[in-house]
PDBML (XML) file of the C-alpha atoms, coordinates in Angstrom:
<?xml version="1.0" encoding="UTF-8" ?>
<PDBx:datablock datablockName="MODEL"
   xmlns:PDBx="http://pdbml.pdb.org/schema/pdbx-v50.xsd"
   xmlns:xsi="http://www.w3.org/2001/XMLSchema-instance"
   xsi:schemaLocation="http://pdbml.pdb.org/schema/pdbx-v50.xsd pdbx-v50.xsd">
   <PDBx:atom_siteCategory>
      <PDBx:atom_site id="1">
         <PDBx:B_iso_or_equiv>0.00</PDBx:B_iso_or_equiv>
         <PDBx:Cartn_x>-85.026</PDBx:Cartn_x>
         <PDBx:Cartn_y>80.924</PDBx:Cartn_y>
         <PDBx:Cartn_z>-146.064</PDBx:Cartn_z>
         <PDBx:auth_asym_id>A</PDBx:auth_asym_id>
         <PDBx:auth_atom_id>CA</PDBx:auth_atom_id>
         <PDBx:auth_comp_id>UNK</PDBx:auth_comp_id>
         <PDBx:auth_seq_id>1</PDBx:auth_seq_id>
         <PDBx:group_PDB>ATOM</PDBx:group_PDB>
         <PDBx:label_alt_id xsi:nil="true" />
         <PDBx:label_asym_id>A</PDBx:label_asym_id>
         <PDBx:label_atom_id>CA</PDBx:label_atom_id>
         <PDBx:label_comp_id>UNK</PDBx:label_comp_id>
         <PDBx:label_entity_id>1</PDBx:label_entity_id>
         <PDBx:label_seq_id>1</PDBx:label_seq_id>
         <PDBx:occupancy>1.00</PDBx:occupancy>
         <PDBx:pdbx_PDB_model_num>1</PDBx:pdbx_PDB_model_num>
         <PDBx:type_symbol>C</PDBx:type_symbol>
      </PDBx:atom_site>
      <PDBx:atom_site id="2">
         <PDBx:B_iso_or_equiv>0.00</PDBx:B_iso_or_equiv>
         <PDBx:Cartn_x>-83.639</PDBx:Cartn_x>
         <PDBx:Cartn_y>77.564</PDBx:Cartn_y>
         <PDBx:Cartn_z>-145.398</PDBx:Cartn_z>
         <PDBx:auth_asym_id>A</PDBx:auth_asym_id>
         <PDBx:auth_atom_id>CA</PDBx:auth_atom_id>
         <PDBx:auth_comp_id>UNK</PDBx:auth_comp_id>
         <PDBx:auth_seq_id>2</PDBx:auth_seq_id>
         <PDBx:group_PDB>ATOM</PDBx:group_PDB>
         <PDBx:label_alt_id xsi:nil="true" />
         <PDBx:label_asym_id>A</PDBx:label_asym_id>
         <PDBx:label_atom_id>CA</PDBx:label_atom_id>
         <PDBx:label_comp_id>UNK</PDBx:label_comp_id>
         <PDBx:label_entity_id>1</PDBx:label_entity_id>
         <PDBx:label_seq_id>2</PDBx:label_seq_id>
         <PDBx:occupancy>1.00</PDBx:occupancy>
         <PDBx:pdbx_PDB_model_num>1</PDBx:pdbx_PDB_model_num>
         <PDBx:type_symbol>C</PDBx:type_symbol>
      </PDBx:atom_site>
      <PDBx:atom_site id="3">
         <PDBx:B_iso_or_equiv>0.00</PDBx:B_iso_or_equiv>
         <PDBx:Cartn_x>-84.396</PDBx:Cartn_x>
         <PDBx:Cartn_y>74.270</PDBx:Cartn_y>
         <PDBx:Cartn_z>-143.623</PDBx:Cartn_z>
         <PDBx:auth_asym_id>A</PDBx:auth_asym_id>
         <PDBx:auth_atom_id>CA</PDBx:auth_atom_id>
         <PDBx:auth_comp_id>UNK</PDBx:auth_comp_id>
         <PDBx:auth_seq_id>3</PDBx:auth_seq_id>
         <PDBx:group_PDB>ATOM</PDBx:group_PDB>
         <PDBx:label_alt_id xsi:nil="true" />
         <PDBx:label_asym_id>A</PDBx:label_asym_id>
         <PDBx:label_atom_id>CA</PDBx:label_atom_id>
         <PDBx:label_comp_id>UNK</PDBx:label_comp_id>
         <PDBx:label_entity_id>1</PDBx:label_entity_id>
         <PDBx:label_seq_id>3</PDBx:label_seq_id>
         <PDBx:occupancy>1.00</PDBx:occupancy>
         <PDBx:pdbx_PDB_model_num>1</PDBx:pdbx_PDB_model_num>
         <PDBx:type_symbol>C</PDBx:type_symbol>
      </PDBx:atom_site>
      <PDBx:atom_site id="4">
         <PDBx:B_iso_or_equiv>0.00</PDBx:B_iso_or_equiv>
         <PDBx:Cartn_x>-81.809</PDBx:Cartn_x>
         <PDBx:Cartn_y>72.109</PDBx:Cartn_y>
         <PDBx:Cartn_z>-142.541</PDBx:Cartn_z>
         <PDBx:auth_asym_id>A</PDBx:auth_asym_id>
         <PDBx:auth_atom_id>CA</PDBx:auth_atom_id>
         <PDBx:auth_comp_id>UNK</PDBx:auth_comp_id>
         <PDBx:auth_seq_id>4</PDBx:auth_seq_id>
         <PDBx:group_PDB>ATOM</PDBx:group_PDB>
         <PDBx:label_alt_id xsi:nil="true" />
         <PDBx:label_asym_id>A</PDBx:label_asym_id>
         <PDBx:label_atom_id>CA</PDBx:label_atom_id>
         <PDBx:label_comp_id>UNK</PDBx:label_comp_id>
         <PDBx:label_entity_id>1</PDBx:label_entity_id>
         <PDBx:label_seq_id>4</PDBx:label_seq_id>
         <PDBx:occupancy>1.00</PDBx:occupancy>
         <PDBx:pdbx_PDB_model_num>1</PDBx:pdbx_PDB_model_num>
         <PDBx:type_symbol>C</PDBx:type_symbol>
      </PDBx:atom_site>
      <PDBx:atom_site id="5">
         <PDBx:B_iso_or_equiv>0.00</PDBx:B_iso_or_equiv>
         <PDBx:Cartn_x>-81.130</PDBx:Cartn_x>
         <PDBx:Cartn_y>68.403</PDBx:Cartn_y>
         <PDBx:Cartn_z>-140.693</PDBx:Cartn_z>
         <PDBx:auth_asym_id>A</PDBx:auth_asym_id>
         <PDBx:auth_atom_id>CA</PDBx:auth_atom_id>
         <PDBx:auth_comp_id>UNK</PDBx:auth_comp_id>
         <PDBx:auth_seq_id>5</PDBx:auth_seq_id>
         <PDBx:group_PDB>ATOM</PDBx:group_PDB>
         <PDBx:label_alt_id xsi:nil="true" />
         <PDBx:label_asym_id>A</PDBx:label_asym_id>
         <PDBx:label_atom_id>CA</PDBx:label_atom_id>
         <PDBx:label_comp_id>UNK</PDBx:label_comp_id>
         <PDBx:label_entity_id>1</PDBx:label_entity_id>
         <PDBx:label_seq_id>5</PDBx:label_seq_id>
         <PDBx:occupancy>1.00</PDBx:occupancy>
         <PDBx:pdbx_PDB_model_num>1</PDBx:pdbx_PDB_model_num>
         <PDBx:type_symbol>C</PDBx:type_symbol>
      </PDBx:atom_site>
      <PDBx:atom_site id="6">
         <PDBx:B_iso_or_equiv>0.00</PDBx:B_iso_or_equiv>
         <PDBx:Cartn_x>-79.009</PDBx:Cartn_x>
         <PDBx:Cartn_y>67.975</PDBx:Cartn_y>
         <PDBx:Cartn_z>-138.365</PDBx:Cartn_z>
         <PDBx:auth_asym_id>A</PDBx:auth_asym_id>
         <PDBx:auth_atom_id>CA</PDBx:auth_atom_id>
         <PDBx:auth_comp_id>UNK</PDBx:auth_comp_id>
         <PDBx:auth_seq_id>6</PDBx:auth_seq_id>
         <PDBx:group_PDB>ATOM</PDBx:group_PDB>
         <PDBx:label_alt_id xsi:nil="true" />
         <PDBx:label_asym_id>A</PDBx:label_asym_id>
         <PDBx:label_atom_id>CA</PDBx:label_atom_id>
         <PDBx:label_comp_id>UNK</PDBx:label_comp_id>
         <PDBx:label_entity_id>1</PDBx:label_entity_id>
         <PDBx:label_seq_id>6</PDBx:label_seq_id>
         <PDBx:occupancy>1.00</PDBx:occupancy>
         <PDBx:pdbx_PDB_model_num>1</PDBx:pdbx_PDB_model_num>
         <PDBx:type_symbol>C</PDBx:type_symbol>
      </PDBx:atom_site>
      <PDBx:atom_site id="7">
         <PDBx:B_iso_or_equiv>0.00</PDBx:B_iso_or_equiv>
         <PDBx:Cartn_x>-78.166</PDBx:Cartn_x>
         <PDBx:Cartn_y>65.818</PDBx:Cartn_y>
         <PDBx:Cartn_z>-135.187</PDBx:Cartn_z>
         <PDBx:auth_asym_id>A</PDBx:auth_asym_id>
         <PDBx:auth_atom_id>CA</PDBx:auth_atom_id>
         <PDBx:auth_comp_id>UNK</PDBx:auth_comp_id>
         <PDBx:auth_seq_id>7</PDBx:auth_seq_id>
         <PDBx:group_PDB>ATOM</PDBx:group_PDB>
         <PDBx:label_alt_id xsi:nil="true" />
         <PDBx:label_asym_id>A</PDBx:label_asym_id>
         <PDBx:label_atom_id>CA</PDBx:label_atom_id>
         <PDBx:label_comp_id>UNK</PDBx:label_comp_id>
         <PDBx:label_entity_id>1</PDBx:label_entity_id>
         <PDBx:label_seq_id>7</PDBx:label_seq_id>
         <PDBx:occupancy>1.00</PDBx:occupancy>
         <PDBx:pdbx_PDB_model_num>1</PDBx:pdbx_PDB_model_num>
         <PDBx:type_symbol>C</PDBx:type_symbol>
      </PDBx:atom_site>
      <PDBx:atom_site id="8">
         <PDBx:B_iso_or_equiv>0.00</PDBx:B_iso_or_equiv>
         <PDBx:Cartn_x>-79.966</PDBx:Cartn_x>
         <PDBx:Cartn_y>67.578</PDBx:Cartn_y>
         <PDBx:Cartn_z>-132.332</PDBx:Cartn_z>
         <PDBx:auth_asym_id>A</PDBx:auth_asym_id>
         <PDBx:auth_atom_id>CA</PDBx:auth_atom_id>
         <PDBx:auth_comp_id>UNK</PDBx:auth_comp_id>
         <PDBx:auth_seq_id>8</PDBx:auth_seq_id>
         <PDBx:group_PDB>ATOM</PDBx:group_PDB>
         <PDBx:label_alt_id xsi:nil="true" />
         <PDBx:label_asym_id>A</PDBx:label_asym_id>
         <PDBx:label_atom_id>CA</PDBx:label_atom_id>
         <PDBx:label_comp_id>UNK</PDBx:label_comp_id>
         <PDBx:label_entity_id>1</PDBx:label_entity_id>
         <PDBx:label_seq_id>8</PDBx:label_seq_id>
         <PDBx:occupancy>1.00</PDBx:occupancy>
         <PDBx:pdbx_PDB_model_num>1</PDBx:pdbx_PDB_model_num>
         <PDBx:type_symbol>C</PDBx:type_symbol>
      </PDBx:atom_site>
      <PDBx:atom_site id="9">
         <PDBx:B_iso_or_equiv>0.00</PDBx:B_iso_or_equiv>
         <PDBx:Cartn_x>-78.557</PDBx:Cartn_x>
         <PDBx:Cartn_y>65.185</PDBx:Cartn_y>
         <PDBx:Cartn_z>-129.500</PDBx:Cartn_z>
         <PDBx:auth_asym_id>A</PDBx:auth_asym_id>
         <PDBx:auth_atom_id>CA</PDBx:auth_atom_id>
         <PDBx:auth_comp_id>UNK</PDBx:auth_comp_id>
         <PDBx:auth_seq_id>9</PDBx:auth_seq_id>
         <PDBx:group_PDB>ATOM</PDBx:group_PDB>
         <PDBx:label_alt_id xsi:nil="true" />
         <PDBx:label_asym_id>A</PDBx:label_asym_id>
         <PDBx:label_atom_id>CA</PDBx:label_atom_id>
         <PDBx:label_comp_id>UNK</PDBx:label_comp_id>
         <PDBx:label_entity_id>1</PDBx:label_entity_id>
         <PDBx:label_seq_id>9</PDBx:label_seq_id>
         <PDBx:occupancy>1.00</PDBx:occupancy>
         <PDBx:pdbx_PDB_model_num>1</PDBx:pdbx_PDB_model_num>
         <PDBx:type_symbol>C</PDBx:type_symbol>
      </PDBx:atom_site>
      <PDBx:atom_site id="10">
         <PDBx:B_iso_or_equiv>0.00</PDBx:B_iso_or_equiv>
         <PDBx:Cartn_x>-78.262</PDBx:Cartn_x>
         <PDBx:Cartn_y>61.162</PDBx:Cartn_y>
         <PDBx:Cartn_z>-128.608</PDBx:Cartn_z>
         <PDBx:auth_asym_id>A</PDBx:auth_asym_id>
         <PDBx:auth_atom_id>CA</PDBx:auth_atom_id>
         <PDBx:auth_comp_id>UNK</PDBx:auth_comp_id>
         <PDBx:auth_seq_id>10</PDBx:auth_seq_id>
         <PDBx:group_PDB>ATOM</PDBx:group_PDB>
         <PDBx:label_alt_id xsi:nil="true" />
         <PDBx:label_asym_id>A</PDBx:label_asym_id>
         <PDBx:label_atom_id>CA</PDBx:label_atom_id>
         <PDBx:label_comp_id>UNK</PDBx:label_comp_id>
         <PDBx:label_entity_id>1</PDBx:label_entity_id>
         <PDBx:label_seq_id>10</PDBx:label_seq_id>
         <PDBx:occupancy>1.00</PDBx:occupancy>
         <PDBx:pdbx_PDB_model_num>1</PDBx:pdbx_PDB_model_num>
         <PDBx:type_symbol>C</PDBx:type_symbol>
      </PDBx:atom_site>
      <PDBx:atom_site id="11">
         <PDBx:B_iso_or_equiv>0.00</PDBx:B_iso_or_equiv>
         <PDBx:Cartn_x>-78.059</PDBx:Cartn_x>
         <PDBx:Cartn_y>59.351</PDBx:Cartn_y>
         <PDBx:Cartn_z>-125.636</PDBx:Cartn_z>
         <PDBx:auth_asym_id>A</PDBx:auth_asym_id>
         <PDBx:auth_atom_id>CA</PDBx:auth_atom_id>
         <PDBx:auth_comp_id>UNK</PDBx:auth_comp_id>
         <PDBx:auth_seq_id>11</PDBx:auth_seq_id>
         <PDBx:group_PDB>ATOM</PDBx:group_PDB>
         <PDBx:label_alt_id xsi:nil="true" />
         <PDBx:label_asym_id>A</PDBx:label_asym_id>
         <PDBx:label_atom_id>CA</PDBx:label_atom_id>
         <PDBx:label_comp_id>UNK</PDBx:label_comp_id>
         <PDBx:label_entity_id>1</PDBx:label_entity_id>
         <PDBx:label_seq_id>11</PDBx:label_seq_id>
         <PDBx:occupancy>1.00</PDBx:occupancy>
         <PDBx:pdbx_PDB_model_num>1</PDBx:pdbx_PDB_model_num>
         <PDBx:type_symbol>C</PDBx:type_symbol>
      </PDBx:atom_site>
      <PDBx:atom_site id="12">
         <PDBx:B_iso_or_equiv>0.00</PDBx:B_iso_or_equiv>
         <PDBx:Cartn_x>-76.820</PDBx:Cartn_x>
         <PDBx:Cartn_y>56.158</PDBx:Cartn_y>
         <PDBx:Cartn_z>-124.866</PDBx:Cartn_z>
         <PDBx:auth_asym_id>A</PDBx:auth_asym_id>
         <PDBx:auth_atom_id>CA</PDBx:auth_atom_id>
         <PDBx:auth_comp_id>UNK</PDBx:auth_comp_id>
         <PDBx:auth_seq_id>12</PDBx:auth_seq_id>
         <PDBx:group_PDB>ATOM</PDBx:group_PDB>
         <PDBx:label_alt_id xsi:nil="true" />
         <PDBx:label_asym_id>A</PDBx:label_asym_id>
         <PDBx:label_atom_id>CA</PDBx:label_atom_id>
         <PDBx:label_comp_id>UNK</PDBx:label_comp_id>
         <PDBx:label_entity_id>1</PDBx:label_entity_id>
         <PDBx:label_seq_id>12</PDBx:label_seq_id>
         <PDBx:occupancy>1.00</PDBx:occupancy>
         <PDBx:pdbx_PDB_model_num>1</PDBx:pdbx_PDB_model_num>
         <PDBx:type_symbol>C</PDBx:type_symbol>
      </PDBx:atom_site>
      <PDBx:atom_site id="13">
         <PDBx:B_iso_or_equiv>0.00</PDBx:B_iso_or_equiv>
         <PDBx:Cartn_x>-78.135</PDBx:Cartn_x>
         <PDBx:Cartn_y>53.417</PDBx:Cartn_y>
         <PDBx:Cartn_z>-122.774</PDBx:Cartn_z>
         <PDBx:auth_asym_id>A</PDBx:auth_asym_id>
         <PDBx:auth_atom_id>CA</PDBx:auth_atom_id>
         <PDBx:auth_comp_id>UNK</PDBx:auth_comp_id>
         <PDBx:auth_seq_id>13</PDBx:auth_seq_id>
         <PDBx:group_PDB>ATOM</PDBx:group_PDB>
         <PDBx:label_alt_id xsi:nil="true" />
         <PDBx:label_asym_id>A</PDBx:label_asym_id>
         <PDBx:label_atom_id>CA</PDBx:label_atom_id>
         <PDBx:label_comp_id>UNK</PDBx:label_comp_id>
         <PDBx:label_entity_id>1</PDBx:label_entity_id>
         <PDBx:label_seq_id>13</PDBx:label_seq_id>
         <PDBx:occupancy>1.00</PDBx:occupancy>
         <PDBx:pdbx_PDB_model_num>1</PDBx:pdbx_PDB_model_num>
         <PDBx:type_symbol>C</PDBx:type_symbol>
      </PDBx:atom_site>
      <PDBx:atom_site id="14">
         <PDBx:B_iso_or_equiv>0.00</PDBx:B_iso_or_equiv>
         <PDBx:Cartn_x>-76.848</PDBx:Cartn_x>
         <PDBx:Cartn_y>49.899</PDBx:Cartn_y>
         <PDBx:Cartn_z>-121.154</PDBx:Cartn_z>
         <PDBx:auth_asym_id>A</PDBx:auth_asym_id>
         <PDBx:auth_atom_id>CA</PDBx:auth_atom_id>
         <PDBx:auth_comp_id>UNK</PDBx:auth_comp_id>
         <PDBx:auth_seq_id>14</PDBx:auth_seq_id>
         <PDBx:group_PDB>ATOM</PDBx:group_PDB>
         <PDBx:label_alt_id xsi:nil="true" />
         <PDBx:label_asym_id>A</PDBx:label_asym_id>
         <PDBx:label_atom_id>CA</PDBx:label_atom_id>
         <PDBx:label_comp_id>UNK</PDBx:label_comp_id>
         <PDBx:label_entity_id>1</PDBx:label_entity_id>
         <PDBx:label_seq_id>14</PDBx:label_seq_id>
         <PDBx:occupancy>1.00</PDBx:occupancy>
         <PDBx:pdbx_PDB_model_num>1</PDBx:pdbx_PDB_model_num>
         <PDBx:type_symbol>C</PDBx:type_symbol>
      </PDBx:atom_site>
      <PDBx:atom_site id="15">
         <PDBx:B_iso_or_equiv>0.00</PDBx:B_iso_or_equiv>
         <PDBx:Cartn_x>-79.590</PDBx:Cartn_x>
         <PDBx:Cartn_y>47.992</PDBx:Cartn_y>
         <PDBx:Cartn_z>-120.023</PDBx:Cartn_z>
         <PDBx:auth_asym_id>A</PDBx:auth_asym_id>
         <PDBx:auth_atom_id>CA</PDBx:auth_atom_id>
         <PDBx:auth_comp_id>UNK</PDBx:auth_comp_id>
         <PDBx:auth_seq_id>15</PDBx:auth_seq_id>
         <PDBx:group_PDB>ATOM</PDBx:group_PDB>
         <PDBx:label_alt_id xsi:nil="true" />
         <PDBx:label_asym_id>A</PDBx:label_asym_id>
         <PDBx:label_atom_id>CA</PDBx:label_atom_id>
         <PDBx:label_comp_id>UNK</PDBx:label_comp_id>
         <PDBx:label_entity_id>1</PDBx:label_entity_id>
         <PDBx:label_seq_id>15</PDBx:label_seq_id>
         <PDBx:occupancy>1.00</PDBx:occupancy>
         <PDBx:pdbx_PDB_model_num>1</PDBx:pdbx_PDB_model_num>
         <PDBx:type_symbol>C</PDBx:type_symbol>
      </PDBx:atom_site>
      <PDBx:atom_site id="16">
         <PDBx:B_iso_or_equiv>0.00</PDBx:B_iso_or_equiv>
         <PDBx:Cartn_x>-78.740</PDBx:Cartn_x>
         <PDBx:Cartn_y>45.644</PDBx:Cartn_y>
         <PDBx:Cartn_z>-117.819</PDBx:Cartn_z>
         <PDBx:auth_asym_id>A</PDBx:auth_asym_id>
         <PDBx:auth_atom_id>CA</PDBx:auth_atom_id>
         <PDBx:auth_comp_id>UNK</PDBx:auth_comp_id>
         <PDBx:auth_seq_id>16</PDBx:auth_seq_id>
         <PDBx:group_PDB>ATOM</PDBx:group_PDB>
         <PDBx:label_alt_id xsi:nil="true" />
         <PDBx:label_asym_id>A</PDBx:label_asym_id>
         <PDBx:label_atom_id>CA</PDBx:label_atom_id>
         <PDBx:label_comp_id>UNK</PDBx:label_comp_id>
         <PDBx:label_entity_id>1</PDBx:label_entity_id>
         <PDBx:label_seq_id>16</PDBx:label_seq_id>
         <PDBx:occupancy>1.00</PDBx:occupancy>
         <PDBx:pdbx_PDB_model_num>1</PDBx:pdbx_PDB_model_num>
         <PDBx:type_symbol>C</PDBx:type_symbol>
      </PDBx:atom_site>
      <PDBx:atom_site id="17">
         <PDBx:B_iso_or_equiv>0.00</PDBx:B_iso_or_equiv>
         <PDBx:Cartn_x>-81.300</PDBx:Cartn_x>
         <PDBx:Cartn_y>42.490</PDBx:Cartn_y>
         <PDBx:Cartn_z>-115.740</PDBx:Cartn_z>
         <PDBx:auth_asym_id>A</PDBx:auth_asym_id>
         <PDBx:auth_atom_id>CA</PDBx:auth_atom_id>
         <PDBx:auth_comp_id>UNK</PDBx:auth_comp_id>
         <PDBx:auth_seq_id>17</PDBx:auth_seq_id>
         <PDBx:group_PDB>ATOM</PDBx:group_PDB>
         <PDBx:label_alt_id xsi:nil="true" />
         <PDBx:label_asym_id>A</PDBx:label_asym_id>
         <PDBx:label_atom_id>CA</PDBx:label_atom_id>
         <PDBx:label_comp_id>UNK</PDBx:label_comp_id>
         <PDBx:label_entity_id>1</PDBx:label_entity_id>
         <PDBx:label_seq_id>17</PDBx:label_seq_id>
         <PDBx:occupancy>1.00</PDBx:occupancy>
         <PDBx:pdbx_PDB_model_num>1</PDBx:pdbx_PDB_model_num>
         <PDBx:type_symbol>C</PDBx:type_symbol>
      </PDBx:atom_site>
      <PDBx:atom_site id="18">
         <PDBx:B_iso_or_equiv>0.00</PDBx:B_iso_or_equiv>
         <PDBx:Cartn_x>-82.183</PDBx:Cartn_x>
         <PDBx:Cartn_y>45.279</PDBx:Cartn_y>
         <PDBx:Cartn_z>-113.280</PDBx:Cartn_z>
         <PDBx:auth_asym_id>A</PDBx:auth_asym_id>
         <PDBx:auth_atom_id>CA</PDBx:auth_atom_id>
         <PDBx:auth_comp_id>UNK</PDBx:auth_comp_id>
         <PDBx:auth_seq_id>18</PDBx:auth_seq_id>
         <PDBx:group_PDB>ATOM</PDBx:group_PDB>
         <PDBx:label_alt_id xsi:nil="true" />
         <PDBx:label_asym_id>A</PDBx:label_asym_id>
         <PDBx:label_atom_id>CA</PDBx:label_atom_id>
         <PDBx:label_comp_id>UNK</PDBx:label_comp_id>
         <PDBx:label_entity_id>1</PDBx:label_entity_id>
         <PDBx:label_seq_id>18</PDBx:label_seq_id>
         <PDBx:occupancy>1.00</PDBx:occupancy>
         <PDBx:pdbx_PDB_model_num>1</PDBx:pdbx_PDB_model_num>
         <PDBx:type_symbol>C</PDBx:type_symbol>
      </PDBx:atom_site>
      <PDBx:atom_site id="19">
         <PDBx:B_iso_or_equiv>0.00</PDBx:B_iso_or_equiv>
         <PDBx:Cartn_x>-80.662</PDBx:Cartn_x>
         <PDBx:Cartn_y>48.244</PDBx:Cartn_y>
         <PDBx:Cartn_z>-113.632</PDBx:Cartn_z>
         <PDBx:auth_asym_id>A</PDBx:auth_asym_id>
         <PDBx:auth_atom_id>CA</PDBx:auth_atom_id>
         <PDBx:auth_comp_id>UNK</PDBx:auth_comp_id>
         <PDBx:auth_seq_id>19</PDBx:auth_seq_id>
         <PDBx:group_PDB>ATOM</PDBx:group_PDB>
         <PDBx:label_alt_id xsi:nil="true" />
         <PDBx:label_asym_id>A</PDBx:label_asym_id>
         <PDBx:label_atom_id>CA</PDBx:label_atom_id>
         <PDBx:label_comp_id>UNK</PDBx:label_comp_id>
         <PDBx:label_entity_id>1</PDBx:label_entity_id>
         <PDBx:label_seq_id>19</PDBx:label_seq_id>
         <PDBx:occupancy>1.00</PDBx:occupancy>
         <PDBx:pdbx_PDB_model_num>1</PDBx:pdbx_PDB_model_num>
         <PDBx:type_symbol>C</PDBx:type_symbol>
      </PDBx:atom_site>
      <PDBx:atom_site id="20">
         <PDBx:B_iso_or_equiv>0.00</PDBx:B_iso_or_equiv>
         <PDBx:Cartn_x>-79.527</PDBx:Cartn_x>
         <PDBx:Cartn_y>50.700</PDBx:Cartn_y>
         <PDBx:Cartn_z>-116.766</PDBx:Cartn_z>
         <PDBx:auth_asym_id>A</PDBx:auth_asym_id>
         <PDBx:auth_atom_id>CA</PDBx:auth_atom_id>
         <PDBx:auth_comp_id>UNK</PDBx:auth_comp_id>
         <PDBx:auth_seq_id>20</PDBx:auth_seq_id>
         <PDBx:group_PDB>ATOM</PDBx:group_PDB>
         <PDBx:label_alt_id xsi:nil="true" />
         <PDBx:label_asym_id>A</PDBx:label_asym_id>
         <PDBx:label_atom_id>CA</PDBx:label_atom_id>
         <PDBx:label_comp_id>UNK</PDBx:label_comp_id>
         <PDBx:label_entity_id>1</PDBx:label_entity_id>
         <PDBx:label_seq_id>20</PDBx:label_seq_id>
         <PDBx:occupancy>1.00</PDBx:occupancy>
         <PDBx:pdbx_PDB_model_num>1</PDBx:pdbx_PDB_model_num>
         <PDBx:type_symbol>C</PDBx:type_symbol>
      </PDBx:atom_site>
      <PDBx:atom_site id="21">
         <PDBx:B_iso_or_equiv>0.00</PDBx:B_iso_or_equiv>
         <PDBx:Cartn_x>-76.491</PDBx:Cartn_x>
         <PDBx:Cartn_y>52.537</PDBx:Cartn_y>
         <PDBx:Cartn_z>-117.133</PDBx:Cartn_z>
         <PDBx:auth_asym_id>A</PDBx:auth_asym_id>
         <PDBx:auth_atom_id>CA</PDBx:auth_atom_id>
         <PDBx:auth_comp_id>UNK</PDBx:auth_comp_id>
         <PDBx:auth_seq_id>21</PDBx:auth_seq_id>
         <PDBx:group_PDB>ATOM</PDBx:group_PDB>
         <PDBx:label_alt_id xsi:nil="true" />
         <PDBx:label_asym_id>A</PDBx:label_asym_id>
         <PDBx:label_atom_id>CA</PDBx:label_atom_id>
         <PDBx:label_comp_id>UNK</PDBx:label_comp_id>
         <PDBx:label_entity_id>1</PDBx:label_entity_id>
         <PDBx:label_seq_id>21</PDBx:label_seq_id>
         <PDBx:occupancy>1.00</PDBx:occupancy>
         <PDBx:pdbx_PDB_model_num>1</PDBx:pdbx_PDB_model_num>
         <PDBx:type_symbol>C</PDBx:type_symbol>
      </PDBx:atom_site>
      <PDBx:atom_site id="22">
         <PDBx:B_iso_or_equiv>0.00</PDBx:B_iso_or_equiv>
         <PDBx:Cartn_x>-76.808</PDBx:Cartn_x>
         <PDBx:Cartn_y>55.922</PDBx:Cartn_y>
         <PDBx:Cartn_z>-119.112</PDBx:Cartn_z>
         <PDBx:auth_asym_id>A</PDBx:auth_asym_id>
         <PDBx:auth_atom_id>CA</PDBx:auth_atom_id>
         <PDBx:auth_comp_id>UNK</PDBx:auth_comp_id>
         <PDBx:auth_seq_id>22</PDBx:auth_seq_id>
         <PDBx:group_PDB>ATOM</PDBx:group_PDB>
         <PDBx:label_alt_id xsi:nil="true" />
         <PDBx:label_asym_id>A</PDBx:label_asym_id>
         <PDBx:label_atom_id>CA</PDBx:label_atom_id>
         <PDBx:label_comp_id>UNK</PDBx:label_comp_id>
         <PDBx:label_entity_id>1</PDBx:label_entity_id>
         <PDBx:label_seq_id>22</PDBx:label_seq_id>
         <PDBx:occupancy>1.00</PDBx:occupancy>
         <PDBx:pdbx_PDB_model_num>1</PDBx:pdbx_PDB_model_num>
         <PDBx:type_symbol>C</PDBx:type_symbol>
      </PDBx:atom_site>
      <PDBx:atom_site id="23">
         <PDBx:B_iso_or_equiv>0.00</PDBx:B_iso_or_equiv>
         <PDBx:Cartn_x>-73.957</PDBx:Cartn_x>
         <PDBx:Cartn_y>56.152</PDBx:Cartn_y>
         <PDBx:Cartn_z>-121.082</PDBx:Cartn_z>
         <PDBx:auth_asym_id>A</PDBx:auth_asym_id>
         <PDBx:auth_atom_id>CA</PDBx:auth_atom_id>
         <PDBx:auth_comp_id>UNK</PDBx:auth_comp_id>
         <PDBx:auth_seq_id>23</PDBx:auth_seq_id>
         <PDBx:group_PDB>ATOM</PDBx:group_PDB>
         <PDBx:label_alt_id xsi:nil="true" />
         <PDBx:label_asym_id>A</PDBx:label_asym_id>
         <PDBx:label_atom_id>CA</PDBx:label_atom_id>
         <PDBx:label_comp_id>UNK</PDBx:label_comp_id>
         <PDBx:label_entity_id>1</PDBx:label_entity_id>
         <PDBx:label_seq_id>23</PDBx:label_seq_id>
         <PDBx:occupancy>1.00</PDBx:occupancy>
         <PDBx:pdbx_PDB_model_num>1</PDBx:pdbx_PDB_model_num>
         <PDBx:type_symbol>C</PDBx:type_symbol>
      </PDBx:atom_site>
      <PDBx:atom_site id="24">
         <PDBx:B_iso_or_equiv>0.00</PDBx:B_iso_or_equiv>
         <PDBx:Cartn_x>-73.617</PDBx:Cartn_x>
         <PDBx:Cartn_y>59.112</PDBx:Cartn_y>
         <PDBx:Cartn_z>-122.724</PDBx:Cartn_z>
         <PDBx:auth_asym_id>A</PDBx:auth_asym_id>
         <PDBx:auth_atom_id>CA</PDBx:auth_atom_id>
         <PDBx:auth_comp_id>UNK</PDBx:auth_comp_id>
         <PDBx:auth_seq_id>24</PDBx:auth_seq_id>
         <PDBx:group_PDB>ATOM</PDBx:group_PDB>
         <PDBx:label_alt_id xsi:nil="true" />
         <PDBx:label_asym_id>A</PDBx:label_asym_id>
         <PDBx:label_atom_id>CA</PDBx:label_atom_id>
         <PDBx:label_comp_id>UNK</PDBx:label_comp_id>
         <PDBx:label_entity_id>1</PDBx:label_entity_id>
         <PDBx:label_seq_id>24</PDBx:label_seq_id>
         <PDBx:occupancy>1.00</PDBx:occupancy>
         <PDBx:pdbx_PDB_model_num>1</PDBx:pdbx_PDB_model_num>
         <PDBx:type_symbol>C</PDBx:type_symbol>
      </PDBx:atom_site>
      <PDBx:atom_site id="25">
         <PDBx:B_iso_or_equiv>0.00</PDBx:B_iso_or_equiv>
         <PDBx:Cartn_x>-76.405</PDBx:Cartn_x>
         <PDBx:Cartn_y>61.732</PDBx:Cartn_y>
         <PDBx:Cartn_z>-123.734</PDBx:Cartn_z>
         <PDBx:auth_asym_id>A</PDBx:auth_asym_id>
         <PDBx:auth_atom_id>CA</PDBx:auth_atom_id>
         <PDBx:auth_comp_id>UNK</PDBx:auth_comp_id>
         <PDBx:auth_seq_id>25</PDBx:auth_seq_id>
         <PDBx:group_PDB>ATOM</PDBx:group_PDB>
         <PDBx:label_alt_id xsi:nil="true" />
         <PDBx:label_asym_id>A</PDBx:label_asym_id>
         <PDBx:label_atom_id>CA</PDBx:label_atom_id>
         <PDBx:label_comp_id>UNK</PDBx:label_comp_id>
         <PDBx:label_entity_id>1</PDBx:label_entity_id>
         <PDBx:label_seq_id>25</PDBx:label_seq_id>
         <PDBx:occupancy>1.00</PDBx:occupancy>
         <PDBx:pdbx_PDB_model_num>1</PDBx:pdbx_PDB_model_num>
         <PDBx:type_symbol>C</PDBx:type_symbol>
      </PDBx:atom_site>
   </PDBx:atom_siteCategory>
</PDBx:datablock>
């Protein structure tokens, strides 16, 4: 009977000139 909120998942990305750099996730 109850709805909660939470923090499902993140991810973390360094974007660089030409390439990224996923952090975390």
């Amino acid at each position: 009977a109850t709805t909660t909120e939470l923090l499902g998942g993140f991810g973390a990305m360094e974007f660089g000139l030409d390439r990224a750099h996923l952090v975390l996730l």
